[in-house]
C-alpha atoms as a PDB file:
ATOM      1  CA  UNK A   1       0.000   0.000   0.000  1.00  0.00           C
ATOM      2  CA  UNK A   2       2.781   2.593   1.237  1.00  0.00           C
ATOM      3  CA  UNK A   3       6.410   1.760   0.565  1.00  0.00           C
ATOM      4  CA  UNK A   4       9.180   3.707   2.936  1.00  0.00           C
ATOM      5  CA  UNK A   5      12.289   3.713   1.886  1.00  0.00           C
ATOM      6  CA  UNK A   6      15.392   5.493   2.793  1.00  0.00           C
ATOM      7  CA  UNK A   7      17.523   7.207   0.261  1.00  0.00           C
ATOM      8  CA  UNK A   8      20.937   8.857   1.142  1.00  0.00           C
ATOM      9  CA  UNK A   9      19.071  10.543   4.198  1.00  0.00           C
ATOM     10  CA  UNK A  10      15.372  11.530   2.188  1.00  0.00           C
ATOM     11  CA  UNK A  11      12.711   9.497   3.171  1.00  0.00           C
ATOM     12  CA  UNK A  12      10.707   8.436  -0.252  1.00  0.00           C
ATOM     13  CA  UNK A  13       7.291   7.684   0.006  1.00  0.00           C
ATOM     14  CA  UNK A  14       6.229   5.036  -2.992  1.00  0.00           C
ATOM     15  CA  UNK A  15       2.425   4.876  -3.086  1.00  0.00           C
ATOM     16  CA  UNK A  16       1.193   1.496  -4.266  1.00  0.00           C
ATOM     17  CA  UNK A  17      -2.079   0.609  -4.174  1.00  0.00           C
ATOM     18  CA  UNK A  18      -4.020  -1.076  -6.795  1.00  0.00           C
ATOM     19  CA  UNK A  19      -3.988   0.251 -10.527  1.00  0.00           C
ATOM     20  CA  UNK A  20      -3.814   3.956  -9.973  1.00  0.00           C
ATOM     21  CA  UNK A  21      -3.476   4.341  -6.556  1.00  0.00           C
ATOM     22  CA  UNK A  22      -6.887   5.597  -5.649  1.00  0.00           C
ATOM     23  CA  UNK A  23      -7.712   7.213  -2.422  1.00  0.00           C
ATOM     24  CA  UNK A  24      -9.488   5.108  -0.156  1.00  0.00           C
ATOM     25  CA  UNK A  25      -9.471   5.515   3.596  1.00  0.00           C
ATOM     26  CA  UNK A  26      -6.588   2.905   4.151  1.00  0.00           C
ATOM     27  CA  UNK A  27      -3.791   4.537   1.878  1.00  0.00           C
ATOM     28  CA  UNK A  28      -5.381   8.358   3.649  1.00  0.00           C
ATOM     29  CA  UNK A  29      -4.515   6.964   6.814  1.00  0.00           C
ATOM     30  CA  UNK A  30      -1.742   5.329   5.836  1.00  0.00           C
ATOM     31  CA  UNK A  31      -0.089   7.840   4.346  1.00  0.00           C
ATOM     32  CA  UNK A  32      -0.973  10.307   7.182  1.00  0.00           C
ATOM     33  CA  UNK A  33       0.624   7.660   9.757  1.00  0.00           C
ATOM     34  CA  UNK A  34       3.585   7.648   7.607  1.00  0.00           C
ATOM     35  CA  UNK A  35       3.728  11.590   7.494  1.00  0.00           C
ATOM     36  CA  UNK A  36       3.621  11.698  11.335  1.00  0.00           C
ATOM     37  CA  UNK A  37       6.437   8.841  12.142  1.00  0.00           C
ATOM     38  CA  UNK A  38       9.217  10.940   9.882  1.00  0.00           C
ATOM     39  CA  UNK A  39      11.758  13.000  11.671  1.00  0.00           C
ATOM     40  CA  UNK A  40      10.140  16.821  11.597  1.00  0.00           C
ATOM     41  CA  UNK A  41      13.258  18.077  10.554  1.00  0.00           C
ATOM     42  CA  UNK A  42      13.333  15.147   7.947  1.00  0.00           C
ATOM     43  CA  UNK A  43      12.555  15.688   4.095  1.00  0.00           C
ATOM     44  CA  UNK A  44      10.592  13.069   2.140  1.00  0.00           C
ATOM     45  CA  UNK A  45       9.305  12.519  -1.396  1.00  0.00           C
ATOM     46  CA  UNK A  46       6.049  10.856  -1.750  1.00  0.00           C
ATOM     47  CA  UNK A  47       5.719   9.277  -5.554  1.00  0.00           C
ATOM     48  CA  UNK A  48       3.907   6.850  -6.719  1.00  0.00           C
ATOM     49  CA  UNK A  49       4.004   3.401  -7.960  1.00  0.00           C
ATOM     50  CA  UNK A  50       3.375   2.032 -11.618  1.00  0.00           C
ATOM     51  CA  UNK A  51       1.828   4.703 -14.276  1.00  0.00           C
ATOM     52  CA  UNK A  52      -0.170   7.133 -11.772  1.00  0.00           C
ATOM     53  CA  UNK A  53       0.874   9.147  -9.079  1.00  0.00           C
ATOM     54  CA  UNK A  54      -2.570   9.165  -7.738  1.00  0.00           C
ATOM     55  CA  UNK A  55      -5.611   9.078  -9.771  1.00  0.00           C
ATOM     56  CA  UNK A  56      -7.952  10.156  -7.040  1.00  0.00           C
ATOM     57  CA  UNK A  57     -10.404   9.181  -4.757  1.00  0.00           C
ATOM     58  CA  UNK A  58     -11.774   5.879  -4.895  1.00  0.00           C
ATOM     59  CA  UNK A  59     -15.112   6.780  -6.202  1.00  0.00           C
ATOM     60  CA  UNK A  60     -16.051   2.937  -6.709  1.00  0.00           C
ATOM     61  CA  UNK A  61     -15.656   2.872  -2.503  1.00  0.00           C
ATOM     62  CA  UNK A  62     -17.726   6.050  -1.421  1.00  0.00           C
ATOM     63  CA  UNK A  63     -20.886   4.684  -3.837  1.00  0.00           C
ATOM     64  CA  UNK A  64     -20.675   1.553  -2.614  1.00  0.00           C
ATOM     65  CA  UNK A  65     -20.308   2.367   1.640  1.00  0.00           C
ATOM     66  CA  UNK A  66     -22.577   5.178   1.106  1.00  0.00           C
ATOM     67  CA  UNK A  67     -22.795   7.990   4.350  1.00  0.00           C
ATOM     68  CA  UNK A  68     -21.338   5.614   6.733  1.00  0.00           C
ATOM     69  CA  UNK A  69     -18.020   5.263   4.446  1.00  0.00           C
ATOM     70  CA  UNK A  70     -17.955   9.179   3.517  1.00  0.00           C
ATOM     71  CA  UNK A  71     -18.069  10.036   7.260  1.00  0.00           C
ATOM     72  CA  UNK A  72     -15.065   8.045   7.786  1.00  0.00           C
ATOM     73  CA  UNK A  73     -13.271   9.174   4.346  1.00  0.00           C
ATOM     74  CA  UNK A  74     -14.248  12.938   4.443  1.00  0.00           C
ATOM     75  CA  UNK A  75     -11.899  13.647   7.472  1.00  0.00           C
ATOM     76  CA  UNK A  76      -9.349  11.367   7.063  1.00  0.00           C
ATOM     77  CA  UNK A  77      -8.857  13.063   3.752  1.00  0.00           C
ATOM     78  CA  UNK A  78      -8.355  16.235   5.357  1.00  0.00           C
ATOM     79  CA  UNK A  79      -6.289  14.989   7.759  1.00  0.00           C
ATOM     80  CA  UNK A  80      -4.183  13.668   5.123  1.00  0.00           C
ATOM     81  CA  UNK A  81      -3.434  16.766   3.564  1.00  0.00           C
ATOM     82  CA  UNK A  82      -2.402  18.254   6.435  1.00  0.00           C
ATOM     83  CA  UNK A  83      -0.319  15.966   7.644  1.00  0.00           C
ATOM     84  CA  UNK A  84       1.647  16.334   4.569  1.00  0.00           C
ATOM     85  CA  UNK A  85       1.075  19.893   4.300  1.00  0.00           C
ATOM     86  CA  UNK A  86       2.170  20.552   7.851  1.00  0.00           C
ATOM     87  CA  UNK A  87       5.366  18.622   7.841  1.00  0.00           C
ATOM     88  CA  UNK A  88       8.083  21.119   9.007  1.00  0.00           C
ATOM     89  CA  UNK A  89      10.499  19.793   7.170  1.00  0.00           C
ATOM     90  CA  UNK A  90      10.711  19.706   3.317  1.00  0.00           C
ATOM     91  CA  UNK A  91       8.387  17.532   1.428  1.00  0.00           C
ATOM     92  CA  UNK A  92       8.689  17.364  -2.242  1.00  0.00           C
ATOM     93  CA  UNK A  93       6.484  15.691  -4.908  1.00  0.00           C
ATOM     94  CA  UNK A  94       7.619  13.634  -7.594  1.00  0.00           C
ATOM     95  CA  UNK A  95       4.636  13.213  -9.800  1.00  0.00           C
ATOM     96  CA  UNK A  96       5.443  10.004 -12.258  1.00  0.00           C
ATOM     97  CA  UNK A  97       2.258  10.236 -13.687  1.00  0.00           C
ATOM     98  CA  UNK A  98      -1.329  10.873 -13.308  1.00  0.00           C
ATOM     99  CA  UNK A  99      -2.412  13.171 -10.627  1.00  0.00           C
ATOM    100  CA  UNK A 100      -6.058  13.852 -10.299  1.00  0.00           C
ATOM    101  CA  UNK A 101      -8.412  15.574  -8.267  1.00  0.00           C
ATOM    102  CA  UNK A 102      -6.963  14.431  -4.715  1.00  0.00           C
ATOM    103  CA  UNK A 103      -4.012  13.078  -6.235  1.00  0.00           C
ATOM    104  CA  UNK A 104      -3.104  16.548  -7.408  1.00  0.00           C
ATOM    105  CA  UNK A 105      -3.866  18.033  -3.994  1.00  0.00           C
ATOM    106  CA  UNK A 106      -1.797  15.748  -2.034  1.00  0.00           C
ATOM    107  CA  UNK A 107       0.925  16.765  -4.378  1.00  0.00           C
ATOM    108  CA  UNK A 108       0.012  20.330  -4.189  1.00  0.00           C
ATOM    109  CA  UNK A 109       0.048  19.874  -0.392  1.00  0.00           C
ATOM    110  CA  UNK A 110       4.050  19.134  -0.610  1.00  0.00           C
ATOM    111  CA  UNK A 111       6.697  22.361  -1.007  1.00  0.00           C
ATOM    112  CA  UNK A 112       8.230  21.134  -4.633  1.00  0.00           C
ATOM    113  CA  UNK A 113       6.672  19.577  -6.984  1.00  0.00           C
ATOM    114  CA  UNK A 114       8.879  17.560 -10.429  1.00  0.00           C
ATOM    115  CA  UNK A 115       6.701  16.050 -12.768  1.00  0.00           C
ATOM    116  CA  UNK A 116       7.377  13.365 -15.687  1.00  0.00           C
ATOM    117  CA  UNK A 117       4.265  12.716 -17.590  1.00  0.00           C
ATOM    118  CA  UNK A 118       0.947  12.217 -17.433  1.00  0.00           C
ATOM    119  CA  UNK A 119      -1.940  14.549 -16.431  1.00  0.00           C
ATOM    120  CA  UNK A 120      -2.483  16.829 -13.494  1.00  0.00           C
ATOM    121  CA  UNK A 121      -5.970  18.763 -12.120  1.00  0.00           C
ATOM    122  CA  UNK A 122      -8.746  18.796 -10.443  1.00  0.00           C
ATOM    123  CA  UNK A 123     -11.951  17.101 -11.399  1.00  0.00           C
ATOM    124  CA  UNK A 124     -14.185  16.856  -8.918  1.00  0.00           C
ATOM    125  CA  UNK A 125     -17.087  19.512  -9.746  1.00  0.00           C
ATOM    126  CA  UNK A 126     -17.035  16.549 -12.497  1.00  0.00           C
ATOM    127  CA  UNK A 127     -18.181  13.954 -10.777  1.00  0.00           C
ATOM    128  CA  UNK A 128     -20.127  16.894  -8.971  1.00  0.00           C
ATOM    129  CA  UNK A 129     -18.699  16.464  -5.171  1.00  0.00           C
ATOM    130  CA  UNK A 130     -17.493  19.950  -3.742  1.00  0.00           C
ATOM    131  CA  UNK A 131     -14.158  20.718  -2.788  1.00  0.00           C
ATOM    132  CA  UNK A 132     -12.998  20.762   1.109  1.00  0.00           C
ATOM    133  CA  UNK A 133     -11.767  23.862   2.444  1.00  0.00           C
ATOM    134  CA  UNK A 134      -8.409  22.376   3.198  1.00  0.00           C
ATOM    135  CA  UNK A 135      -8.005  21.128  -0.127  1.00  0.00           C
ATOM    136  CA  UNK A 136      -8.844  24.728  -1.643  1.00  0.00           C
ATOM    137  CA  UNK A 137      -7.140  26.045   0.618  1.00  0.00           C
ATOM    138  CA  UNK A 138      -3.778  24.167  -0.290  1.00  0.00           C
ATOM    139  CA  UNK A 139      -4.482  24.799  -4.126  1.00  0.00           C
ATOM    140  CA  UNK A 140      -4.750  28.552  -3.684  1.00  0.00           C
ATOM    141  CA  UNK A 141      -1.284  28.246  -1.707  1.00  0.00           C
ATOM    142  CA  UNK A 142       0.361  26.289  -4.525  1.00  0.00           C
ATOM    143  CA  UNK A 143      -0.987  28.203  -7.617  1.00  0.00           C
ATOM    144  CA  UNK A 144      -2.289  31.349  -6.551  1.00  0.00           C
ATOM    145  CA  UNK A 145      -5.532  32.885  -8.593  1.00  0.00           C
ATOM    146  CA  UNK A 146      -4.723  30.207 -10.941  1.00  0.00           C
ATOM    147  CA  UNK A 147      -6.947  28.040  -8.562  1.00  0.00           C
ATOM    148  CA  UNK A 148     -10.187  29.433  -9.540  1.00  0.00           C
ATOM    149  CA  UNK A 149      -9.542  28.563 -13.076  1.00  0.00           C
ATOM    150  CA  UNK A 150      -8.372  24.969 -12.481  1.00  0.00           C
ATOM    151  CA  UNK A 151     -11.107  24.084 -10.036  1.00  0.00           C
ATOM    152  CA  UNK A 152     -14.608  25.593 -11.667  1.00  0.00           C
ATOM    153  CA  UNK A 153     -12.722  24.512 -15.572  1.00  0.00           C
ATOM    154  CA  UNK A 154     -11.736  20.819 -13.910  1.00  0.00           C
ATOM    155  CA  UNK A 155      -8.809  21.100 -16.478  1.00  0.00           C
ATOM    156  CA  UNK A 156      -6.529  18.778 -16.727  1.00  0.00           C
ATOM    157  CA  UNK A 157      -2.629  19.769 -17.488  1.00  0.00           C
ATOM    158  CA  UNK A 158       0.119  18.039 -19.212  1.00  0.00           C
ATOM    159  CA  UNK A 159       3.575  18.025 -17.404  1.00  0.00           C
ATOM    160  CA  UNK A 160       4.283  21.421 -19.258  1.00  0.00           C
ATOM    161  CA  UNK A 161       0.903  23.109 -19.105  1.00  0.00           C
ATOM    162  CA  UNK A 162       1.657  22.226 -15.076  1.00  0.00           C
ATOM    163  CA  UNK A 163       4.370  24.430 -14.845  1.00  0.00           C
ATOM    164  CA  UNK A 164       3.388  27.361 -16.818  1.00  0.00           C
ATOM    165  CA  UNK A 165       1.130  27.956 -14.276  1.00  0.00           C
ATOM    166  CA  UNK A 166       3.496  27.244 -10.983  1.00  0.00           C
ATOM    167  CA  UNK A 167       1.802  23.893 -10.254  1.00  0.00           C
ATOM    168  CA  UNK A 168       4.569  22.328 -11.402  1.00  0.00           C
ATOM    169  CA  UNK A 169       8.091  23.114 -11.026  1.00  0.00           C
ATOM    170  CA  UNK A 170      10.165  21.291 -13.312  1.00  0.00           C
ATOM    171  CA  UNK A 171       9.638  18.807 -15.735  1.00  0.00           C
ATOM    172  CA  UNK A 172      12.121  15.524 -15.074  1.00  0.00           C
ATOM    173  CA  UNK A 173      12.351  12.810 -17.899  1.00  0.00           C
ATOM    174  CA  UNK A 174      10.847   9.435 -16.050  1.00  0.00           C
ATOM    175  CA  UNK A 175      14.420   7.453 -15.683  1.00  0.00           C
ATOM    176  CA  UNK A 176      15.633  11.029 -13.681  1.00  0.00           C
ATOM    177  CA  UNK A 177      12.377  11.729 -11.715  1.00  0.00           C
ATOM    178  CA  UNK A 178      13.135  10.473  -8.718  1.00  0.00           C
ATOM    179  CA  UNK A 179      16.863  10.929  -8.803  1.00  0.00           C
ATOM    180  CA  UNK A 180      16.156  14.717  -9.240  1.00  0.00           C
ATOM    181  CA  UNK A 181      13.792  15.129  -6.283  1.00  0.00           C
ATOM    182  CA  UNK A 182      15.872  13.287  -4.068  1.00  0.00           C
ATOM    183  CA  UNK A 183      18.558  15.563  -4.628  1.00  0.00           C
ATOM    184  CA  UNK A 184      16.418  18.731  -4.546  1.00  0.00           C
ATOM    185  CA  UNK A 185      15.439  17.148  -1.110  1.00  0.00           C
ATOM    186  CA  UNK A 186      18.872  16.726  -0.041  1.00  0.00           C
ATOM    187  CA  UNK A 187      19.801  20.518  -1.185  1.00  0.00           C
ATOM    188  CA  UNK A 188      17.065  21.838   0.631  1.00  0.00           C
ATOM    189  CA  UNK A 189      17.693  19.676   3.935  1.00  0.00           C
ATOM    190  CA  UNK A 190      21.040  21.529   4.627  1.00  0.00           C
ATOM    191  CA  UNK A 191      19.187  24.903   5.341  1.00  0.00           C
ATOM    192  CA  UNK A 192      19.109  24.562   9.394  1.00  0.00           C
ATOM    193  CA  UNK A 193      15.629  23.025  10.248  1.00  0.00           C
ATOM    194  CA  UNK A 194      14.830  25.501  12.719  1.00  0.00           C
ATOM    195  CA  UNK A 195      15.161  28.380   9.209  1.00  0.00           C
ATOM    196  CA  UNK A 196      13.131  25.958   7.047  1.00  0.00           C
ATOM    197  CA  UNK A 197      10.540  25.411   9.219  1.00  0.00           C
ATOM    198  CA  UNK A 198       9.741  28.880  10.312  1.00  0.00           C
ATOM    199  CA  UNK A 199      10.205  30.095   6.889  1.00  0.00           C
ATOM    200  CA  UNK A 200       7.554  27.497   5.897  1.00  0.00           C
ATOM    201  CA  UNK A 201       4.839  28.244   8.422  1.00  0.00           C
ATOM    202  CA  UNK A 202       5.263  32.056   7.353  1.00  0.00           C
ATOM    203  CA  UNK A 203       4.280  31.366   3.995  1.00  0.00           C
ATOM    204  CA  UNK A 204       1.687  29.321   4.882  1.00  0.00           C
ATOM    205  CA  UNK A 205       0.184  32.001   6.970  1.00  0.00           C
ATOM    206  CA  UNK A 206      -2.611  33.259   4.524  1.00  0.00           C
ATOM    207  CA  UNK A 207      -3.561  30.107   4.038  1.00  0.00           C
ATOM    208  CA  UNK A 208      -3.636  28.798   7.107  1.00  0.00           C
ATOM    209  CA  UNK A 209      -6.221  31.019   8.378  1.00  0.00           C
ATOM    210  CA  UNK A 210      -8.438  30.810   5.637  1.00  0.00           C
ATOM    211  CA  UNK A 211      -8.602  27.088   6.446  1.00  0.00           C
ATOM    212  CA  UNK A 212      -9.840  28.163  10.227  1.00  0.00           C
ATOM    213  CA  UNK A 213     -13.654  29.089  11.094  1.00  0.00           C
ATOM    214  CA  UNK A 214     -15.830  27.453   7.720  1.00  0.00           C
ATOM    215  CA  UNK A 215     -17.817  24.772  10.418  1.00  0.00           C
ATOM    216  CA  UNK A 216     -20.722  25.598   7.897  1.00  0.00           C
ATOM    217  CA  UNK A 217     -19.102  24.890   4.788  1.00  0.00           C
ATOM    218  CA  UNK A 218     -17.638  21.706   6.209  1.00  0.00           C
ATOM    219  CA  UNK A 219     -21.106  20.721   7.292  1.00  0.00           C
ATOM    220  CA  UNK A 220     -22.729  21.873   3.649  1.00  0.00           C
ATOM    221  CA  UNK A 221     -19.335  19.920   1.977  1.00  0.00           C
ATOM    222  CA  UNK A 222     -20.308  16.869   3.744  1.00  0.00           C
ATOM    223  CA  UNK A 223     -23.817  16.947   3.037  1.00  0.00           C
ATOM    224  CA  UNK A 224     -22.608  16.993  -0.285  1.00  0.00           C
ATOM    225  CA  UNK A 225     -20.707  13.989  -0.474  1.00  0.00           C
ATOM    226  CA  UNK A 226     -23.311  12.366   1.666  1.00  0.00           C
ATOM    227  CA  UNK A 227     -26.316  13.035  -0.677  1.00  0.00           C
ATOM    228  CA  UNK A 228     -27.909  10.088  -2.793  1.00  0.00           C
ATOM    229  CA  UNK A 229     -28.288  12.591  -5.879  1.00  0.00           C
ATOM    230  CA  UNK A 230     -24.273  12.760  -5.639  1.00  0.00           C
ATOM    231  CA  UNK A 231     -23.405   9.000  -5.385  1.00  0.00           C
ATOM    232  CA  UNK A 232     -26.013   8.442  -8.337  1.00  0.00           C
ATOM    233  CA  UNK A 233     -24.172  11.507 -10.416  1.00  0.00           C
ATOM    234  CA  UNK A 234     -20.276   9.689  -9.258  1.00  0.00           C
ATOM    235  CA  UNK A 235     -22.057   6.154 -10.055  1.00  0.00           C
ATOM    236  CA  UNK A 236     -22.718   7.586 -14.148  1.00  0.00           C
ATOM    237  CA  UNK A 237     -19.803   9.091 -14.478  1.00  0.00           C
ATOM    238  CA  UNK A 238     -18.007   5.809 -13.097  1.00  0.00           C
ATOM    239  CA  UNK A 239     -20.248   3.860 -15.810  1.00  0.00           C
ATOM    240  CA  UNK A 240     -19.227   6.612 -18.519  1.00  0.00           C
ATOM    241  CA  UNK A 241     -15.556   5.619 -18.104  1.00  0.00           C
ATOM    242  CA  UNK A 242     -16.453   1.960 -18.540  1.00  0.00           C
ATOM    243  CA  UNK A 243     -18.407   2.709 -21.698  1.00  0.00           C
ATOM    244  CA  UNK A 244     -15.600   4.768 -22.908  1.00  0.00           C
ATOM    245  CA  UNK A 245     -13.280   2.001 -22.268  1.00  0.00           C
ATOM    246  CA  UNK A 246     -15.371  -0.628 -23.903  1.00  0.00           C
ATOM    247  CA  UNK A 247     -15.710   1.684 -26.992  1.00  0.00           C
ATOM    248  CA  UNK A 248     -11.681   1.767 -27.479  1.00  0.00           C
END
């Protein structure tokens, strides 16, 4: 599901679960586990395994366990975020291929993000499920007023397209991906933790306390997710794909 592995002092984080890596509650919590057992001052590169860096929420699981699986998913997807968001020390991305919806948050949620292929964005008005704060909140951080665009468009970017907009910040072929991030990682280790990690939180600040005080939203989000109309509108476009797929 999660592989750890140490490399020259950067701790790389190799999602593997299933095709694409999908978000499901067990890789959230996971990963969030994984996030909180590194050494703060530490720096670690979460990638992912196969063709996809993360193709997004399991959509298959939240129609299938309904409200009592989306009360359990909901926050632990937040609380993924964070916990990668909110790691003092530096966390890069190293996007090997698709990154969608949450896929492209979680990588938005790290400082650095190197890219080698596939497609990047947000999809989720979609599928018709509404974004949570934190996850707004992240994308704003990472691109700016670029984030309106890519979330109400539900775009999605190739490797270049990614970086002309600061989602990305450099393009890697494949074979040097993760070579490349690991030594970004090890460059931006040697700044003295104590520097990094203040420097970090300051630049977080703005969006940090737009994530605080939206109880209401959070309440309206989950309502959202929770709603029969939405798991029917998630279950069609989850039969459009395998149409689609039949037809090639």
């Amino acid at each position: 599901m999660l592989e750890t592995e140490d490399r020259s002092g950067v701790t790389v984080l190799r999602l593997q679960h299933g095709k694409v890596n999908a978000l499901d509650t067990e890789l959230l919590r996971a990963i969030t586990a994984a996030m909180r057992e590194l050494d703060p001052a530490g720096a670690v590169v979460i990638t992912g395994h196969g063709s996809a860096f993360s193709a997004g929420v399991d959509l298959k699981r939240i129609v299938d366990g309904g409200q009592p699986y989306v009360r359990e998913f909901l926050p632990a997807l937040t609380e993924m975020f964070l916990a990668v968001f909110n790691h003092p020390g530096p966390a890069l991305a190293a996007v090997n291929g698709h990154a969608i919806a949450g896929g492209c948050v979680l990588a938005a949620a790290c400082d650095v993000r190197l890219m080698s292929g596939g497609r990047i964005g947000l999809a989720e008005l979609t599928v018709g499920v509404p974004f949570p704060t934190v996850a707004l909140e992240i994308m704003r951080h990472a691109i700016g007023p670029a984030a309106g665009n890519l979330v109400l468009t539900a775009r999605l970017l190739d490797a270049a397209q990614a970086r002309s907009i600061g989602l990305i910040h450099d393009v890697e072929a494949p074979e040097a991906l993760l070579d490349s991030a690991v030594a970004l990682a090890q460059t931006m280790a040697k700044t003295p933790a104590e520097v990094f990690s203040l420097s970090k939180r300051q630049l977080q600040l703005p969006a940090r306390a737009a994530m605080d005080g939206h109880d209401a939203d959070e309440v309206a989000i989950a309502a959202g997710w929770e709603s029969s109309g939405t798991r029917d509108a998630i279950a069609g476009y989850l039969a459009s794909l395998g149409q689609r797929g039949a037809a090639r």
